[in-house]
Each structure stands twice: as structure tokens, then as C-alpha cells.
N, C-alpha and C. Protein backbone atom coordinates (compact mmCIF):
# COMPACT_ATOMS: atom_id res chain seq x y z
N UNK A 1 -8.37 16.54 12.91
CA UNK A 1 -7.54 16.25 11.77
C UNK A 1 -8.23 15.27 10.83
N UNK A 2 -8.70 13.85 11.59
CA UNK A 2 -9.82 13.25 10.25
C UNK A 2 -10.96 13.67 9.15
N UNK A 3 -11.51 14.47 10.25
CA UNK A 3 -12.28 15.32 9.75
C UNK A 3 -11.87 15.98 8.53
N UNK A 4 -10.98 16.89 8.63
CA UNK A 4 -10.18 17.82 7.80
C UNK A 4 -9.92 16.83 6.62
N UNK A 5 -9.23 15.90 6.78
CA UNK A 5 -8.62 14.24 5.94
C UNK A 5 -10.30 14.13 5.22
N UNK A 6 -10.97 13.77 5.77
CA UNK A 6 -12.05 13.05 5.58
C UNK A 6 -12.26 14.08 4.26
N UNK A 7 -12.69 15.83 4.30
CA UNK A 7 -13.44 16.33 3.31
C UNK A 7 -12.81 17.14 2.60
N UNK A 8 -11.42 16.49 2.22
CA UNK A 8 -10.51 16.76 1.08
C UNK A 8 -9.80 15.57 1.01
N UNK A 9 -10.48 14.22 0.61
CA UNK A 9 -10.00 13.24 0.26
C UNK A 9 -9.35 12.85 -0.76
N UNK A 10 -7.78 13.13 -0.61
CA UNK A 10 -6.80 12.96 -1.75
C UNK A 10 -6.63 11.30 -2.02
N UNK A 11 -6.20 10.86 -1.05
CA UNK A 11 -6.10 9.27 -1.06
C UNK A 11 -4.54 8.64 -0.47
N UNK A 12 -3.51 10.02 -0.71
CA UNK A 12 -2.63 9.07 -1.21
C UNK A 12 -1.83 10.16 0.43
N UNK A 13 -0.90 9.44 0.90
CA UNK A 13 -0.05 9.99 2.10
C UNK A 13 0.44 11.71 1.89
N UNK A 14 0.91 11.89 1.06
CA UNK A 14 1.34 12.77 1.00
C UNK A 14 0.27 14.29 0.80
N UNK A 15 -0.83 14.01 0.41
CA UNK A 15 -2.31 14.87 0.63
C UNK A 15 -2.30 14.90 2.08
N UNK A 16 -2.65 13.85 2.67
CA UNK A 16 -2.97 13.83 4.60
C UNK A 16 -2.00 14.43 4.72
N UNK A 17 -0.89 14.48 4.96
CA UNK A 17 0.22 15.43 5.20
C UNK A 17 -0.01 16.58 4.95
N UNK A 18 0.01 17.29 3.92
CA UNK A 18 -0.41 18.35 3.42
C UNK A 18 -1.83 18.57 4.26
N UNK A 19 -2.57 18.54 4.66
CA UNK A 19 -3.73 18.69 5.46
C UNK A 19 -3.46 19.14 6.83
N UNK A 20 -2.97 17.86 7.20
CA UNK A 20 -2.55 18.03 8.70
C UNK A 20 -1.50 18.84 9.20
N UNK A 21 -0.73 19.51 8.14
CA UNK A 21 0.06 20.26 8.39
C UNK A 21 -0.68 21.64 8.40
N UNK A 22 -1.25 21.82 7.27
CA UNK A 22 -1.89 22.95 7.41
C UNK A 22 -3.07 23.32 7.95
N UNK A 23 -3.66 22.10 8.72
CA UNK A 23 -4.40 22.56 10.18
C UNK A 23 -3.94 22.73 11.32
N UNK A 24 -2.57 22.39 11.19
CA UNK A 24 -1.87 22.27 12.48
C UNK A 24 -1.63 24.17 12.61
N UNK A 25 -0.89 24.74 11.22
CA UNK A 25 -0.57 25.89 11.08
C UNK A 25 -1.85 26.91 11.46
N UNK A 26 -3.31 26.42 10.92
CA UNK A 26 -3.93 27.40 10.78
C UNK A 26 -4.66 26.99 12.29
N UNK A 27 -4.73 26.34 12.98
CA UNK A 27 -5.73 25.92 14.24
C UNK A 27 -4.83 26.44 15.31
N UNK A 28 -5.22 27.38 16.57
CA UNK A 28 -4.68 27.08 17.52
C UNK A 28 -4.97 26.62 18.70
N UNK A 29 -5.60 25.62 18.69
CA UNK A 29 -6.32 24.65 19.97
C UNK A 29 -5.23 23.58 19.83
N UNK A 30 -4.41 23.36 18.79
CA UNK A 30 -3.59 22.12 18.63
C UNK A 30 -2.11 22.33 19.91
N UNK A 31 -2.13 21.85 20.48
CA UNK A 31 -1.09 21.75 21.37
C UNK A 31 0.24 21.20 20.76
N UNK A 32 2.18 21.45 21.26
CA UNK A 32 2.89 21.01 20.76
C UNK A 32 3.05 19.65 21.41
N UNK A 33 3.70 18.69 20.87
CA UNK A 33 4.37 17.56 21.22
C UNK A 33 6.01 17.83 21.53
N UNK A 34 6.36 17.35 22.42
CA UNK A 34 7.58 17.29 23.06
C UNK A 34 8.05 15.63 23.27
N UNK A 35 9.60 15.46 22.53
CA UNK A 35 9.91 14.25 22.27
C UNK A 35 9.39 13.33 23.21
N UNK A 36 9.80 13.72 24.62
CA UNK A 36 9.36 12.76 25.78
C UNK A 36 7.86 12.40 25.86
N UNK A 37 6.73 13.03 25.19
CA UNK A 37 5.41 13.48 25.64
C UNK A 37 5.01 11.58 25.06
N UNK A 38 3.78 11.02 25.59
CA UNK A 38 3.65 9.81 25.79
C UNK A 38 2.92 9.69 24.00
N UNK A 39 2.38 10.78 23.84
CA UNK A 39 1.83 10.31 22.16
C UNK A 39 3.14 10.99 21.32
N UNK A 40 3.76 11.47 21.62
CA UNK A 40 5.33 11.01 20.56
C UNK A 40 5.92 9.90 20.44
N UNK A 41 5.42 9.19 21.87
CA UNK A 41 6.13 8.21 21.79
C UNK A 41 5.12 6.90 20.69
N UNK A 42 3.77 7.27 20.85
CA UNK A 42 3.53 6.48 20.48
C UNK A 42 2.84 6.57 19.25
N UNK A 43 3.45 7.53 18.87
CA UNK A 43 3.23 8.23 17.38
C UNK A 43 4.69 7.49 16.49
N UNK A 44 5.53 7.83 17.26
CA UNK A 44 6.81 7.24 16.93
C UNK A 44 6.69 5.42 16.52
N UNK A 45 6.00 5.29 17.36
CA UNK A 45 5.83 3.46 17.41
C UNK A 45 5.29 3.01 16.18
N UNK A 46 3.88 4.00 16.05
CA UNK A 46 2.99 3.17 14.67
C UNK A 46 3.61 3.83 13.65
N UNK A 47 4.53 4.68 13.49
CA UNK A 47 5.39 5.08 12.00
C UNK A 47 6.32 4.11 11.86
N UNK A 48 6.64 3.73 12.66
CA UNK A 48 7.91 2.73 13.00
C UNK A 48 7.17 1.40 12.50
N UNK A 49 6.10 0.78 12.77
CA UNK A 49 5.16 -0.11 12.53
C UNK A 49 4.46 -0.04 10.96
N UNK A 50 4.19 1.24 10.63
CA UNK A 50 4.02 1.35 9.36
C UNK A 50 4.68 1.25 8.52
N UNK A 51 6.26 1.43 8.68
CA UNK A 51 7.19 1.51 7.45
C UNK A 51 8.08 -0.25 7.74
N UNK A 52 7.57 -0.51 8.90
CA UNK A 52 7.90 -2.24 8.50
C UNK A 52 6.92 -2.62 7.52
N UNK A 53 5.58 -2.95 7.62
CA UNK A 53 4.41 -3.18 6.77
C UNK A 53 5.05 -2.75 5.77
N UNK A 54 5.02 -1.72 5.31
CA UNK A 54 5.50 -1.23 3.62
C UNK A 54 6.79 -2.16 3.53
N UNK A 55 7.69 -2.35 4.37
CA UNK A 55 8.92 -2.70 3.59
C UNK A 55 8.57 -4.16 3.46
N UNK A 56 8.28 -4.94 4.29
CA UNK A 56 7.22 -6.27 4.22
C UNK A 56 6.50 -6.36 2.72
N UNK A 57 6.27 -5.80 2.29
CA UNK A 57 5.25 -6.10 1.13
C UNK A 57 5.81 -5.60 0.58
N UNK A 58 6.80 -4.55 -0.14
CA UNK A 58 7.76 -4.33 -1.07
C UNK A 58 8.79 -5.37 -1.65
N UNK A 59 8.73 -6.01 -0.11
CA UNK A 59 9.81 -7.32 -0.31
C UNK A 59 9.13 -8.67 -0.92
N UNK A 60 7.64 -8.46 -0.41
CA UNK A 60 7.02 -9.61 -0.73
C UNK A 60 6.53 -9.57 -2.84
N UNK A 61 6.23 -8.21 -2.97
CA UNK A 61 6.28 -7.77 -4.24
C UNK A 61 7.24 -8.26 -5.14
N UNK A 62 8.45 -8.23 -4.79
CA UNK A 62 9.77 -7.97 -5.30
C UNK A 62 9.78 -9.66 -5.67
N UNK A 63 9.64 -10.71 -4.63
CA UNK A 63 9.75 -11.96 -4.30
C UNK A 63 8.93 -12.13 -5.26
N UNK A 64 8.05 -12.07 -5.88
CA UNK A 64 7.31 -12.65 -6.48
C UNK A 64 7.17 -12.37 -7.91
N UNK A 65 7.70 -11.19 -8.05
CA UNK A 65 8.26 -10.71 -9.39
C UNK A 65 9.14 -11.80 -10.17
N UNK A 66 10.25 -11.61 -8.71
CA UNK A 66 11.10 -12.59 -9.13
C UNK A 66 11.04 -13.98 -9.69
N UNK A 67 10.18 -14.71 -9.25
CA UNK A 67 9.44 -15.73 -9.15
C UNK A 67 8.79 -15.62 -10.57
N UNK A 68 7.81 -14.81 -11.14
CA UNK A 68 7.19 -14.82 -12.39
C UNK A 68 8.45 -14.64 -13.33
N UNK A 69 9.18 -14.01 -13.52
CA UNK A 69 9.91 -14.02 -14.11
C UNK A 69 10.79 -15.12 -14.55
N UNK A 70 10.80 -16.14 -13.50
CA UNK A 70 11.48 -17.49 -13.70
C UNK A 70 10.22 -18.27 -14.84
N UNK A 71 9.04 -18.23 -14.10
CA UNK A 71 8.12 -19.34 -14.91
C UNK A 71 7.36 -18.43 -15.53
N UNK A 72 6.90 -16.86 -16.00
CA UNK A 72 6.39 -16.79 -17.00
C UNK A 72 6.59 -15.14 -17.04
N UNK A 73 7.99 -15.26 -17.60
CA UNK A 73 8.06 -13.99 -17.80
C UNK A 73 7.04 -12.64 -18.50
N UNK A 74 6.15 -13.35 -19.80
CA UNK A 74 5.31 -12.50 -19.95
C UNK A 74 4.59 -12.11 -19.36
N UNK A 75 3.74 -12.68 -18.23
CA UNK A 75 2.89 -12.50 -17.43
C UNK A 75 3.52 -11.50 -16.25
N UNK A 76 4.40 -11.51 -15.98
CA UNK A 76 5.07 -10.59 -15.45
C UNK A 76 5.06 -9.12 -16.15
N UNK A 77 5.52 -9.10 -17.10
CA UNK A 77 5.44 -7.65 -17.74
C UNK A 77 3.97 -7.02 -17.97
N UNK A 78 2.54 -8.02 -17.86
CA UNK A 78 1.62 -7.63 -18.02
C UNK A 78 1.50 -7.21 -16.85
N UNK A 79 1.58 -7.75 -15.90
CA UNK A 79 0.48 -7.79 -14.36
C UNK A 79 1.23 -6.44 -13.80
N UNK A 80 0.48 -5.47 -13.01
CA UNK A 80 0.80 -4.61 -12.06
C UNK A 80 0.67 -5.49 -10.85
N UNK A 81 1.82 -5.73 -10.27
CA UNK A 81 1.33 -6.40 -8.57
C UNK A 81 0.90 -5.61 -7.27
N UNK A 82 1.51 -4.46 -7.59
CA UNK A 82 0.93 -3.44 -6.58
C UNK A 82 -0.49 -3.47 -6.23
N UNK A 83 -1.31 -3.69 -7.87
CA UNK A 83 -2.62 -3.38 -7.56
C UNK A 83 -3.42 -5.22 -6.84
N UNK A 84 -4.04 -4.63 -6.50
CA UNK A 84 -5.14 -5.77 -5.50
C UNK A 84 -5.19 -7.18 -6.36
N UNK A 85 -6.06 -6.68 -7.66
CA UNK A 85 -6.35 -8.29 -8.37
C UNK A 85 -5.13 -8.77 -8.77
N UNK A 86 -4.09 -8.73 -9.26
CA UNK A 86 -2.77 -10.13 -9.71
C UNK A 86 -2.72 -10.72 -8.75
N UNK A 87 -2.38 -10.55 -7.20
CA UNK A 87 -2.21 -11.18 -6.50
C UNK A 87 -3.13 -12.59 -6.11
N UNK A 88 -4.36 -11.82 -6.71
CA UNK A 88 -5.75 -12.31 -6.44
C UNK A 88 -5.38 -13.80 -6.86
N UNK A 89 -5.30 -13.56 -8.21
CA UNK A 89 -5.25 -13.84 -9.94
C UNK A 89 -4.42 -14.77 -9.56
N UNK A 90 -3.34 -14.42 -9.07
CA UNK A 90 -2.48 -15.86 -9.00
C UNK A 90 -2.37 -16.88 -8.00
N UNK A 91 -2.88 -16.56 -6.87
CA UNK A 91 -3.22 -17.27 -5.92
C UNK A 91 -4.23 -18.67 -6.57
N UNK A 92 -5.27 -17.90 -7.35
CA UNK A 92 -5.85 -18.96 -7.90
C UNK A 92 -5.22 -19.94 -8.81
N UNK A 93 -4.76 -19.06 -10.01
CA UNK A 93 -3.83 -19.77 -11.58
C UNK A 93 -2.41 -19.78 -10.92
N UNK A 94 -1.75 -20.64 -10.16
CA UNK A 94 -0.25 -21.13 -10.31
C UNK A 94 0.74 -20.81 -11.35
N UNK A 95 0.42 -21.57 -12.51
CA UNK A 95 1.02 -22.01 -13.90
C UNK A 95 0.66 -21.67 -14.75
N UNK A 96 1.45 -21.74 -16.05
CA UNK A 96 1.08 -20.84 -17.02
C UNK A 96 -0.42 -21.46 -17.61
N UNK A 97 -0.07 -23.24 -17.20
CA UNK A 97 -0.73 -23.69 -18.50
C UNK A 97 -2.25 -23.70 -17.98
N UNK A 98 -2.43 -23.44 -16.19
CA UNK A 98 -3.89 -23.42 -15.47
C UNK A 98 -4.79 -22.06 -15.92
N UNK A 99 -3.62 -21.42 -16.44
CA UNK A 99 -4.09 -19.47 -16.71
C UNK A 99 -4.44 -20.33 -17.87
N UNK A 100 -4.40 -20.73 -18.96
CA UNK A 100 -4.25 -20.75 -20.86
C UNK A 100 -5.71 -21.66 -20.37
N UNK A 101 -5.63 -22.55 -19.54
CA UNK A 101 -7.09 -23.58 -19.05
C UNK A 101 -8.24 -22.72 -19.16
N UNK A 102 -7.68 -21.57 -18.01
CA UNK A 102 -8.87 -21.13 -17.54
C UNK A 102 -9.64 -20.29 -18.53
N UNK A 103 -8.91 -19.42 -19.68
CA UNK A 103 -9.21 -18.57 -20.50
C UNK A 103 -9.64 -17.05 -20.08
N UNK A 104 -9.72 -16.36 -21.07
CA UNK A 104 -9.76 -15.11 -20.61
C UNK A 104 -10.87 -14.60 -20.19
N UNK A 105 -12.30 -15.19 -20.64
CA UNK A 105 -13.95 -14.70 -19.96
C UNK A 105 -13.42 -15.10 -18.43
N UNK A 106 -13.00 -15.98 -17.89
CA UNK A 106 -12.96 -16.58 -17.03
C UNK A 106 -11.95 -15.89 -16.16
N UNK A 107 -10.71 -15.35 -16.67
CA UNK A 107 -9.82 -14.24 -16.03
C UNK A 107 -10.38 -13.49 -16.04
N UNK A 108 -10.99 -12.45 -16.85
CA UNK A 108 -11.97 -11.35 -16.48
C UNK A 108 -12.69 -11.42 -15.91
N UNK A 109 -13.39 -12.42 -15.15
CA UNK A 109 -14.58 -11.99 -14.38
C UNK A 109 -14.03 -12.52 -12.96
């Protein structure tokens, strides 16, 4: 199945899905899973483990939105937080007035 994942690299969950489903359909060396079987179970576990993580950082997202919005609302409507660098970005610049310090060559790089 990585394999398969690996050399139709969509990126995003719902591609791997689409993959693994349709190697599952077209392969028949793939054996079924049965609820009781020990990798359902522990297939069950890391989905279960994965969708805490997501809700964890949706919440942590959300929290911090919230948060910009109190002390600088514009900066809020600019920043995507989803993506990697804001988080970066603000870890470093706190306040509005350490961002206006630092200037923008200096945010860009």
C-alpha cells in the first residue's frame, strides 16, 4: 500500500484513501480484517489517536485566533495559521509593536 501511496503522491488524506482502496479492490493477496482481528484493533487505536491530534490543534488554532483577535486583529486576518510559518512568526514577535520593530526585510526572511 506505501508503495502504491508513495508513486501517486497526492498529499492530502483523501488521495491515500482513494489508493488504498483501490488496491485493496484490484489486489488479491490482501486478506480481510475481522473486527476482533488484532490489527483492527490496532488500526482502530491510531485512527482514534489521529483524530485526537487533529482535534488538539484545531483547538489550539482556534485558541489563538482568538487571542490575535483581542491584541491585533489585523494580523489575524492576514496570517493563515494552518500553515507552518505564523506560528513560527509569532512565537518569535509577541506584540504588535515587536512585529512594527522588527520590520518587514526582517519578517520575510
Amino acid at each position: 500500500m506505501l508503495r502504491a501511496i508513495d508513486l501517486n503522491r497526492g498529499g492530502d488524506d483523501a488521495r491515500d484513501a482513494f489508493i488504498i482502496a483501490d488496491q485493496t479492490r484490484v489486489r488479491r493477496d490482501i486478506g480481510l480484517m475481522c473486527p476482533g482481528d488484532e490489527i483492527a484493533v490496532d488500526m482502530r487505536i491510531l485512527t482514534g489517536r489521529r483524530l485526537d491530534v487533529v482535534f488538539d490543534r484545531t483547538r489550539q488554532i482556534n485558541r489563538l485566533r482568538a487571542q490575535l483577535l483581542e491584541v491585533f486583529p489585523a494580523l489575524e486576518r492576514a496570517l493563515t495559521l494552518t500553515n507552518k510559518g505564523p506560528p513560527i512568526l509569532l512565537t518569535r514577535y509577541q506584540t504588535p509593536s515587536q512585529i512594527r520593530r522588527a520590520g518587514a526585510a526582517r519578517m520575510e526572511a
